[in-house]
Protein backbone atom coordinates (compact mmCIF):
# COMPACT_ATOMS: atom_id res chain seq x y z
CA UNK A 1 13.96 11.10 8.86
CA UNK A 2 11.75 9.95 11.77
CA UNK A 3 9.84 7.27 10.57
CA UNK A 4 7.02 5.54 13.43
CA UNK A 5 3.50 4.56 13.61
CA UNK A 6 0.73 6.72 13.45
CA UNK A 7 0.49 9.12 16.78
CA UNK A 8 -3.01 10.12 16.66
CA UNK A 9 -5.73 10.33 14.81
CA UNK A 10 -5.20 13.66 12.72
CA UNK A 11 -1.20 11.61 11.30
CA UNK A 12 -3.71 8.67 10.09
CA UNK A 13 -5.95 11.60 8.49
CA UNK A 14 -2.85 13.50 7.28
CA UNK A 15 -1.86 9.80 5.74
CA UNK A 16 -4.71 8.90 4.47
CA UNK A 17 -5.28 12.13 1.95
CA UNK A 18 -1.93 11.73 1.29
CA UNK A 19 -2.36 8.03 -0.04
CA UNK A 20 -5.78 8.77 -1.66
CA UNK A 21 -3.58 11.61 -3.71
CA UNK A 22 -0.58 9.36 -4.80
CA UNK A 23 -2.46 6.24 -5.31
CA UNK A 24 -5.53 7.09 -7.11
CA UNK A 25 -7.87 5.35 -4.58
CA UNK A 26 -10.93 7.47 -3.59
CA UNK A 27 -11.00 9.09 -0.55
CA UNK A 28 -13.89 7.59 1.06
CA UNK A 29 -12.13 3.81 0.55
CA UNK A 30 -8.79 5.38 2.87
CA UNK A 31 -10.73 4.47 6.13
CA UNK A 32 -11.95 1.42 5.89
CA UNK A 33 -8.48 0.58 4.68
CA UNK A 34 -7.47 1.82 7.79
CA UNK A 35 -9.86 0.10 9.96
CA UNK A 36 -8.52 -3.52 7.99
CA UNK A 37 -4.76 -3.05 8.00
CA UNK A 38 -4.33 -1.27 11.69
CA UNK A 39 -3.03 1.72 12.76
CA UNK A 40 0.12 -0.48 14.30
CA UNK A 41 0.63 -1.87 10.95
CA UNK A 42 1.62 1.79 9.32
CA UNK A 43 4.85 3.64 9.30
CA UNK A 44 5.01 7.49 8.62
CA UNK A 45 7.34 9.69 7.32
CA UNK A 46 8.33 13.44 9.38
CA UNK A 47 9.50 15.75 8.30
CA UNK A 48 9.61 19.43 9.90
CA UNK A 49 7.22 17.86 12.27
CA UNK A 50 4.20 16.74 9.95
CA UNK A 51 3.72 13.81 7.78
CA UNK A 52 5.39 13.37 4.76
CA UNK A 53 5.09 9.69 3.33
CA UNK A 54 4.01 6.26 4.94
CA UNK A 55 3.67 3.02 4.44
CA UNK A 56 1.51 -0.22 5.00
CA UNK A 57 2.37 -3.54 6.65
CA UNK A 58 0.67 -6.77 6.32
CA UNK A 59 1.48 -10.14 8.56
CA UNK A 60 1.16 -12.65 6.25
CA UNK A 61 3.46 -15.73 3.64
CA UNK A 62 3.47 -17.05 0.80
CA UNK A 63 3.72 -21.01 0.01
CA UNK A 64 6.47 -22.47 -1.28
CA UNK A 65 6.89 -26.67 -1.72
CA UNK A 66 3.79 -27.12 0.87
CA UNK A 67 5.27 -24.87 3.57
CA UNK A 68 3.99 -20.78 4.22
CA UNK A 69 6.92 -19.01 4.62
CA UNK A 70 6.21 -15.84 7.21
CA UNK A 71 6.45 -13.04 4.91
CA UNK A 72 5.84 -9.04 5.70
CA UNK A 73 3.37 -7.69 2.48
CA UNK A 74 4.45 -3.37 1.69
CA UNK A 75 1.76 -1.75 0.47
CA UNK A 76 -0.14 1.65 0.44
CA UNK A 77 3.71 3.29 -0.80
CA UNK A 78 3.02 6.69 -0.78
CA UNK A 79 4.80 9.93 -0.76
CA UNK A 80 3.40 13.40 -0.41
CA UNK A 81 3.53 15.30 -3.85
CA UNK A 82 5.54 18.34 -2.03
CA UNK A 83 8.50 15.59 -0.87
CA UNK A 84 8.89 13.22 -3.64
CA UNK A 85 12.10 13.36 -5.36
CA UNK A 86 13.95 13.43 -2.12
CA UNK A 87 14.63 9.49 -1.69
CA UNK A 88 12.06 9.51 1.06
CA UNK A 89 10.47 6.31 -0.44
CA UNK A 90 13.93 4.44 -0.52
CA UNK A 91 14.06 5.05 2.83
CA UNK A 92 10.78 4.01 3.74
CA UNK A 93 12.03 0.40 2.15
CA UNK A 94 15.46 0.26 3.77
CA UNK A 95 13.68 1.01 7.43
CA UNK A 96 10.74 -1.54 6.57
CA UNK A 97 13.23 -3.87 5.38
CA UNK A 98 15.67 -3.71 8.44
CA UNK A 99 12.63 -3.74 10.91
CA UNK A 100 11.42 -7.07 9.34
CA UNK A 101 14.83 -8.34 9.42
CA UNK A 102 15.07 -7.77 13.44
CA UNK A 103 11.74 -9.33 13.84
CA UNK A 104 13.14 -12.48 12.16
CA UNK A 105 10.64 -12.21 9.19
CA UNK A 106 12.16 -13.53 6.25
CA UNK A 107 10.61 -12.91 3.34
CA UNK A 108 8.80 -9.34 2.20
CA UNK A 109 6.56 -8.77 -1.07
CA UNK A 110 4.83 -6.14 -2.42
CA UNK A 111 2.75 -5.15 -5.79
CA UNK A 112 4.58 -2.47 -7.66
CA UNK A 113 3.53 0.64 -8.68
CA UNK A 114 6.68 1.63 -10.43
CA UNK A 115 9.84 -1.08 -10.58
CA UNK A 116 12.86 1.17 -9.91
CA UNK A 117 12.26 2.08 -6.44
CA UNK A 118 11.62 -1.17 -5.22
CA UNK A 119 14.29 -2.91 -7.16
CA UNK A 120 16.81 -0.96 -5.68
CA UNK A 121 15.57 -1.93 -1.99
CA UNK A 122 16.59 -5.41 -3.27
CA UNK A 123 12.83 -6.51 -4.95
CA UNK A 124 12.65 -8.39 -8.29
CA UNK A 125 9.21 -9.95 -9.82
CA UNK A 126 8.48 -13.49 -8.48
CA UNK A 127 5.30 -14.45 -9.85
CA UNK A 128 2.07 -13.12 -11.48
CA UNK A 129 -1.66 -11.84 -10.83
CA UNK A 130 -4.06 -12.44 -13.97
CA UNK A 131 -7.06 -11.11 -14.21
CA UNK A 132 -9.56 -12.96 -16.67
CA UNK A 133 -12.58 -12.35 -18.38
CA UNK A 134 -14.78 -15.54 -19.79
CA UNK A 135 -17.62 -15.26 -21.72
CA UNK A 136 -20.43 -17.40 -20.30
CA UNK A 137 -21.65 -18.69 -23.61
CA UNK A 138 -18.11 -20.38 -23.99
CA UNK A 139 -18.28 -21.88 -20.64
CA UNK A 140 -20.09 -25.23 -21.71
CA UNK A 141 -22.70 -27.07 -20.15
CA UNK A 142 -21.29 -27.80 -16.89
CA UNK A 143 -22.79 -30.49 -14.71
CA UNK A 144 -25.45 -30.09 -11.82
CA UNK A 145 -24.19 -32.62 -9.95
CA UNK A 146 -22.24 -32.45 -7.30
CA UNK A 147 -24.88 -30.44 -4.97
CA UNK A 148 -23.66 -26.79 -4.37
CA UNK A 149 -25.20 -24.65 -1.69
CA UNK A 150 -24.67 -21.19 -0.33
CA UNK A 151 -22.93 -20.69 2.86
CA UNK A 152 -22.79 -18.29 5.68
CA UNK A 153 -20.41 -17.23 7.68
CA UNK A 154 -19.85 -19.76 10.26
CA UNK A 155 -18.85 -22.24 7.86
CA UNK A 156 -16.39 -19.94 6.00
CA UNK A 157 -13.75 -22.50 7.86
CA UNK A 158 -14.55 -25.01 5.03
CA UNK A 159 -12.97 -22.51 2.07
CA UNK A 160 -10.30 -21.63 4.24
CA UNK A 161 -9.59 -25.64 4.61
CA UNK A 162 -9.86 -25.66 0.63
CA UNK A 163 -7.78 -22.91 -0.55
CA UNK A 164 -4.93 -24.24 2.01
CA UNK A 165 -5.13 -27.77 0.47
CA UNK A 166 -4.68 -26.01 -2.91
CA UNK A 167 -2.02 -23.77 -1.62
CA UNK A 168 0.06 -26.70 -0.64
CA UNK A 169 0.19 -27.66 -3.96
CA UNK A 170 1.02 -24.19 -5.66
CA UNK A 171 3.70 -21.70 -5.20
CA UNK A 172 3.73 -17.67 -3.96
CA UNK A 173 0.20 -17.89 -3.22
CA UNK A 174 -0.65 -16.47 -0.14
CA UNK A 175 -1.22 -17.45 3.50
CA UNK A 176 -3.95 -15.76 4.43
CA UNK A 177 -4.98 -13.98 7.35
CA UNK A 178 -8.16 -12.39 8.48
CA UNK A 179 -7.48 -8.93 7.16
CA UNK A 180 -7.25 -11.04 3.43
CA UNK A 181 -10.32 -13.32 4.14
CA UNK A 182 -12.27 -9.95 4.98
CA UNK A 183 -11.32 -8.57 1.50
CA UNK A 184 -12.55 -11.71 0.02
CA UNK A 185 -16.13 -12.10 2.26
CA UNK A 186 -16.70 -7.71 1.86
CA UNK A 187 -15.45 -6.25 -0.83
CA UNK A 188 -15.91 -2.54 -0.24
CA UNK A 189 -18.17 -2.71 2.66
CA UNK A 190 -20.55 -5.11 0.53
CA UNK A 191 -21.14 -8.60 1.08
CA UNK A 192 -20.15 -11.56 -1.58
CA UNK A 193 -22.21 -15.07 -1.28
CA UNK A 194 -20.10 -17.81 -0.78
CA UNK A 195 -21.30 -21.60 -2.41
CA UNK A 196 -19.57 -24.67 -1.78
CA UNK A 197 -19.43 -28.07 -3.76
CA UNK A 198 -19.96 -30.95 -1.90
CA UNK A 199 -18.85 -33.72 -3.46
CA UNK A 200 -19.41 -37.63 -1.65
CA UNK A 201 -16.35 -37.22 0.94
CA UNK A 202 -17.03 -34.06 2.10
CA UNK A 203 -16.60 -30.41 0.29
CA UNK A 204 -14.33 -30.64 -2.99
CA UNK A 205 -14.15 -26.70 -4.26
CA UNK A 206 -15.80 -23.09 -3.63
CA UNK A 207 -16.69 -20.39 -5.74
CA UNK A 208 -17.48 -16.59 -3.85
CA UNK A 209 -18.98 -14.19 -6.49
CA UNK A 210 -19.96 -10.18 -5.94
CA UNK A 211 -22.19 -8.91 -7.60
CA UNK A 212 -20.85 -5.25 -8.53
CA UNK A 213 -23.85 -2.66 -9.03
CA UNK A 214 -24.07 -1.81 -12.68
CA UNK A 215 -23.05 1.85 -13.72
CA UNK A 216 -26.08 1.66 -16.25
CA UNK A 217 -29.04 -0.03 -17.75
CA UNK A 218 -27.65 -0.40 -20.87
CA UNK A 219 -24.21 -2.15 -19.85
CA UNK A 220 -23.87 -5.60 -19.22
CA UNK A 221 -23.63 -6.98 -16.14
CA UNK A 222 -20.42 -9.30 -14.97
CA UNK A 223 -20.01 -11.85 -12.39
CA UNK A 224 -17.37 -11.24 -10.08
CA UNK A 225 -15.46 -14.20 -9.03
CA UNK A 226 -14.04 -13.02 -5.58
CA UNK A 227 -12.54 -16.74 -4.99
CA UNK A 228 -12.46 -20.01 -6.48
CA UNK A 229 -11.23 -23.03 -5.54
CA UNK A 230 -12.10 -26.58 -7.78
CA UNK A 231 -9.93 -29.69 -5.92
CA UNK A 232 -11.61 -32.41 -8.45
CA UNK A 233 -12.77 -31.99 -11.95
CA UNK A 234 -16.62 -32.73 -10.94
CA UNK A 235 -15.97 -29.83 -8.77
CA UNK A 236 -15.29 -27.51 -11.57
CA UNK A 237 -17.89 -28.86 -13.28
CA UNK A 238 -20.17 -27.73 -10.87
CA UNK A 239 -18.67 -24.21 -10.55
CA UNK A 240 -19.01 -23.80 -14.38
CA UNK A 241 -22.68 -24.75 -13.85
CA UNK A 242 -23.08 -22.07 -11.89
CA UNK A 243 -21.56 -19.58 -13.47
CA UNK A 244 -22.97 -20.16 -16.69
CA UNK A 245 -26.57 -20.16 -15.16
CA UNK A 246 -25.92 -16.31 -14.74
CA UNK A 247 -26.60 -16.07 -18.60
CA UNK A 248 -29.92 -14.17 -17.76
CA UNK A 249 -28.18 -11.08 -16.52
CA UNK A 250 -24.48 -11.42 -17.25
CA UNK A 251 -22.33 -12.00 -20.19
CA UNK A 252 -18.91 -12.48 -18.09
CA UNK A 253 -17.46 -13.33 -15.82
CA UNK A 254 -14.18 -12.05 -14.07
CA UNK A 255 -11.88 -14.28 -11.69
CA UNK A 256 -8.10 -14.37 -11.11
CA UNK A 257 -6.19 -16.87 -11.80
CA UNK A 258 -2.18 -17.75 -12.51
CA UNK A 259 -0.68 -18.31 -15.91
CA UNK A 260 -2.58 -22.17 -16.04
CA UNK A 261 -5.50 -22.74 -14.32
CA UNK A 262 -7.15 -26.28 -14.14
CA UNK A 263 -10.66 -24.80 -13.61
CA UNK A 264 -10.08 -23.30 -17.18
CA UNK A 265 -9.36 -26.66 -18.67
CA UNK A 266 -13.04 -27.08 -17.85
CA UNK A 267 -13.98 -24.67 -19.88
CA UNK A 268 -15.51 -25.79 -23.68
CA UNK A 269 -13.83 -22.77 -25.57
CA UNK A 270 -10.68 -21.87 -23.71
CA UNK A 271 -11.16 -18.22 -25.71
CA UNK A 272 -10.67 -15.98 -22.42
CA UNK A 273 -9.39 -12.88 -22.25
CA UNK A 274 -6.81 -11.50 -19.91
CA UNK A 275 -7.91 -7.90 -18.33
CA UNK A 276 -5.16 -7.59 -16.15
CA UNK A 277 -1.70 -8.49 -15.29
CA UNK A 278 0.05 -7.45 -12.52
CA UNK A 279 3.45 -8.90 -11.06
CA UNK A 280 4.38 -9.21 -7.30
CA UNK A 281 7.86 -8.48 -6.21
CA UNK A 282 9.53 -10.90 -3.63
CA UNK A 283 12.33 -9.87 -1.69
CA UNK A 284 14.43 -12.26 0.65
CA UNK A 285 15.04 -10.39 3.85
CA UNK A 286 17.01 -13.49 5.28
CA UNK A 287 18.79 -15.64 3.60
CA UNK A 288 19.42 -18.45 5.99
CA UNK A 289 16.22 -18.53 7.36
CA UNK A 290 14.02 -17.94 4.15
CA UNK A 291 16.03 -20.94 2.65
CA UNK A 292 15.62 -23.13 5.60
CA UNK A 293 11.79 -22.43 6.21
CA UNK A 294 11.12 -23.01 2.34
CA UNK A 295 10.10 -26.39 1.53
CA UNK A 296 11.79 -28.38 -1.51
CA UNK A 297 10.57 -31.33 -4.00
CA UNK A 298 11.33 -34.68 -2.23
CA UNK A 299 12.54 -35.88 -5.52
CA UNK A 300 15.67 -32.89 -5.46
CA UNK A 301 19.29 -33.63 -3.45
CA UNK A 302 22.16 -31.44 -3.95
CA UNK A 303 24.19 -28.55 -2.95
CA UNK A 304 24.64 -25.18 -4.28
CA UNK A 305 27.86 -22.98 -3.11
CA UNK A 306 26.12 -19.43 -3.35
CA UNK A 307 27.69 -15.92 -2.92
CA UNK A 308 24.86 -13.34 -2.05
CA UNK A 309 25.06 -9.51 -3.27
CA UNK A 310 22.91 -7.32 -1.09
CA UNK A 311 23.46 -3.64 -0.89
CA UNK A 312 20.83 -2.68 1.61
CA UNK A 313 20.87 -5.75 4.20
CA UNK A 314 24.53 -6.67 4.54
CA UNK A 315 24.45 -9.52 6.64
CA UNK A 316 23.05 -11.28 3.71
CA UNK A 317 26.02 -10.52 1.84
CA UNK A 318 28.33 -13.20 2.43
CA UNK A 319 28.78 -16.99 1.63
CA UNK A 320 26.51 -19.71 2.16
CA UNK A 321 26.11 -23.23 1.43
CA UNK A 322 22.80 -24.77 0.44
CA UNK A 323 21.91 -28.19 1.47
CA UNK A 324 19.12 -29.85 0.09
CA UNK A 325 17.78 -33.39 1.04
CA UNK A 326 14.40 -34.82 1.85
CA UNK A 327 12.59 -31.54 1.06
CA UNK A 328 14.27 -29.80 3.64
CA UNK A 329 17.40 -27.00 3.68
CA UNK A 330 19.79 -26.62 5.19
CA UNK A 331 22.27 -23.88 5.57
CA UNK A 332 25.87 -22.53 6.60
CA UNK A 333 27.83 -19.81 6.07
CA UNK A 334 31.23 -20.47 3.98
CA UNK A 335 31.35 -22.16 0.70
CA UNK A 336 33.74 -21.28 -2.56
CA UNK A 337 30.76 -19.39 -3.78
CA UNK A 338 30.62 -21.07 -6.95
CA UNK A 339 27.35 -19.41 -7.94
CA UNK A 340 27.05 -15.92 -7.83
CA UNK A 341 24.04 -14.19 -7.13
CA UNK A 342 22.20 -10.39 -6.64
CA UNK A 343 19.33 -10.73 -3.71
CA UNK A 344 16.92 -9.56 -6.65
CA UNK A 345 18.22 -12.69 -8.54
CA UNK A 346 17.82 -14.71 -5.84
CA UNK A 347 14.06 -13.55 -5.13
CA UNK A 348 13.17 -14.74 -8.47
CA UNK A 349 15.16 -18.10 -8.84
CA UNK A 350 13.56 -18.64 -4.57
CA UNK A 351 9.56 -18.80 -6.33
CA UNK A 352 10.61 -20.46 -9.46
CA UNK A 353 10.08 -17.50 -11.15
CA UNK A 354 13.16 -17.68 -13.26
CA UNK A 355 15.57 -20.39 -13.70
CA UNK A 356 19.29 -19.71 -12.80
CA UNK A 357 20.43 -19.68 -17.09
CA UNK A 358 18.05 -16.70 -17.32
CA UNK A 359 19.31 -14.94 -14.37
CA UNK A 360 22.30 -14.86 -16.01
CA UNK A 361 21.19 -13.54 -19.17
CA UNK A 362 19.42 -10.53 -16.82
CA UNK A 363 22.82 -10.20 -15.41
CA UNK A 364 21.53 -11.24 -11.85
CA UNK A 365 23.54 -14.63 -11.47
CA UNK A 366 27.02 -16.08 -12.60
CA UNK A 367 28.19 -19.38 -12.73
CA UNK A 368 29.16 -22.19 -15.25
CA UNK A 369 26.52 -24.26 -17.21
CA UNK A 370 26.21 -26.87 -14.71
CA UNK A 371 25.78 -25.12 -11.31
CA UNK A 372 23.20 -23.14 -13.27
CA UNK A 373 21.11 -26.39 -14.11
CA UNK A 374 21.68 -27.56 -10.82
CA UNK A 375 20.28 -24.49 -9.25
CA UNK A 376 17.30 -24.13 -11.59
CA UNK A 377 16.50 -27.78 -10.75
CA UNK A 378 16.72 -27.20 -7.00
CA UNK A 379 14.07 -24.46 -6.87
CA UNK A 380 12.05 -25.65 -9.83
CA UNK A 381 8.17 -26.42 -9.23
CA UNK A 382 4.70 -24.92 -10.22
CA UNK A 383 5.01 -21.22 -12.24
CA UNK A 384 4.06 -18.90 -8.87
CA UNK A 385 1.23 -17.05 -8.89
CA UNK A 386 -1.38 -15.26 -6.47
CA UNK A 387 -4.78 -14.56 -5.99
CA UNK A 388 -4.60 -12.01 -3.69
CA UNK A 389 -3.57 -8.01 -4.08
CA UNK A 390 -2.31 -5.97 -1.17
């Protein structure tokens, strides 16, 4: 198969129905996607000479231990009805996979649409996307102090300072670039307000709602929490304020969070509702380098003796030590390869995801009882999570 970006403008049309078709998304959406992700950033699929299948791209990493690891985002999978069945989407995934690999990327991740594909390219689930609904009559009364004011967007900088102070602290949540910032500020063409608390040393959370039209008079209306950000508790104080002032023409609101949220500690009856929950795959693309760019807890020392299994990228498949010492990694090849492990297991045991005693139990990792333990202590930290889709 010939697989290369777009060559004109009829291969991103030919795509574009093509990804409308397999993915559900409506067919006047497929350009502006276009317009946000870049031509450059899509691979297609020929065969016989016309467009089969294709892919999206997206620059971007994930935190891990207060460092972003560069990571390549898949998305847009999709596979012309008249071709599927033919392994044309494996493909797609081994190419993608090996062309990340040569530009020294060293982590991919993706949202799944189906698991089997993707876990045989090497994927495995690595942290979650929750989608919540709160009543605003269980929110509480909030507090109107700190001030909170609206802002436009030349001070956007000040919630991209915030949500990087808060991913320092987290794990898998993204590193954003513009093309995610744009998907916060304009959902679908249409733009969200942005407010931001500012607390006595300077700004101390955001909150970006949308206001979705309403598909009738008779439904209730919902705030939608594009963003949300609270770095002190008067912060989410404030926020809660807010949102619960919207009682006059909403009864909910929506915002995504991971499995614990601090923001809804704030909240007087903690009786929310999840709507959604969708699971991001991680994939490690290189294992030397995605060790050695990940950050560890100060706190951790030791040394794991690790045999990788990879299928698809076989220069991961080897030996390597793992160092760990002063939050760093370090890593060689050799090693008795004490601790067994499948890429997918790896992936998950990499975010935290899973510990190494359950990897074993999924039949992803082997080892005794206390290389296990050590290895589920080395990568342990905050349950990963991200706010983002792609």
């Amino acid at each position: 198969m010939d697989i290369a970006p777009p060559a004109d403008e009829a291969e991103i049309a030919r795509f574009s129905d093509i990804a409308s078709q397999s993915l559900g998304v409506p067919p006047e959406r497929m350009p502006q996607w276009m317009e946000r992700i870049g031509p450059s950033n899509v691979r297609l699929v020929h065969h016989a000479g016309r467009v089969a299948a294709g892919l999206g791209l997206v620059p971007m990493g994930h935190w891990f231990g207060g460092r972003a690891v560069p990571c390549v985002g898949v998305t847009a999978v999709a596979v012309a009805p008249e071709h599927r069945s033919r392994g044309i989407a494996g493909e797609m995934m081994r190419t993608a996979l090996e062309e990340a690999r040569r530009e020294g990327t060293p982590l991919s991740s993706l949202f799944p649409a189906t698991y089997p594909v993707y876990r045989a390219a090497g994927y495995e689930s690595a942290g979650n996307r929750l989608v919540y609904r709160v009543p605003l009559a269980q929110l509480g009364p909030g507090a109107k102090e700190p001030p909170l004011r609206e802002v436009g967007s030349d001070e956007h900088g000040l919630l991209r300072a915030l949500y990087d102070a808060r991913a320092r602290t987290s794990a898998g949540l993204v590193e954003r670039s513009r093309y995610f910032w744009v998907r916060v500020h304009e959902p679908y063409k249409e733009r969200s307000r942005s407010y931001v608390v500012e607390g006595e040393r300077g700004p101390e959370g955001y909150v970006v709602v949308w206001y979705a039209p309403v598909a009738s008079a008779l439904a209730p209306n919902e705030v939608h929490v594009r963003d949300v950000v609270a770095r002190t508790p008067a912060a989410a104080q404030r926020i809660l304020r807010f949102l619960g002032d919207h009682r006059s023409v909403a009864k909910t609101a929506s915002l995504v969070a991971g499995p614990g949220d601090p923001l809804l500690l704030n909240v007087r009856e903690e009786r929310v509702e999840i709507t959604d929950v969708q699971r991001c795959m991680l994939r490690i693309v290189d294992v030397r380098s995605a060790l050695e760019k990940r950050a560890f807890s100060p706190l951790v020392r030791g040394e794991l003796q690790l045999v990788v299994r990879d299928a698809v990228l076989p220069d991961n498949a080897r030996r390597w030590v793992l160092e760990v010492e002063g939050g760093r990694a370090q890593v060689r090849e050799g090693g008795a390869g004490t601790l067994a492990i499948d890429v997918r297991g790896l992936a998950s045991l990499y975010s935290g995801y899973l510990g190494a005693e359950e990897l074993r139990a999924a039949g992803l990792c082997e080892g005794d009882d206390a290389e296990l333990a050590h290895a589920t202590a080395l990568f342990a930290g905050p349950a990963p999570w991200l706010a983002d889709h792609y």
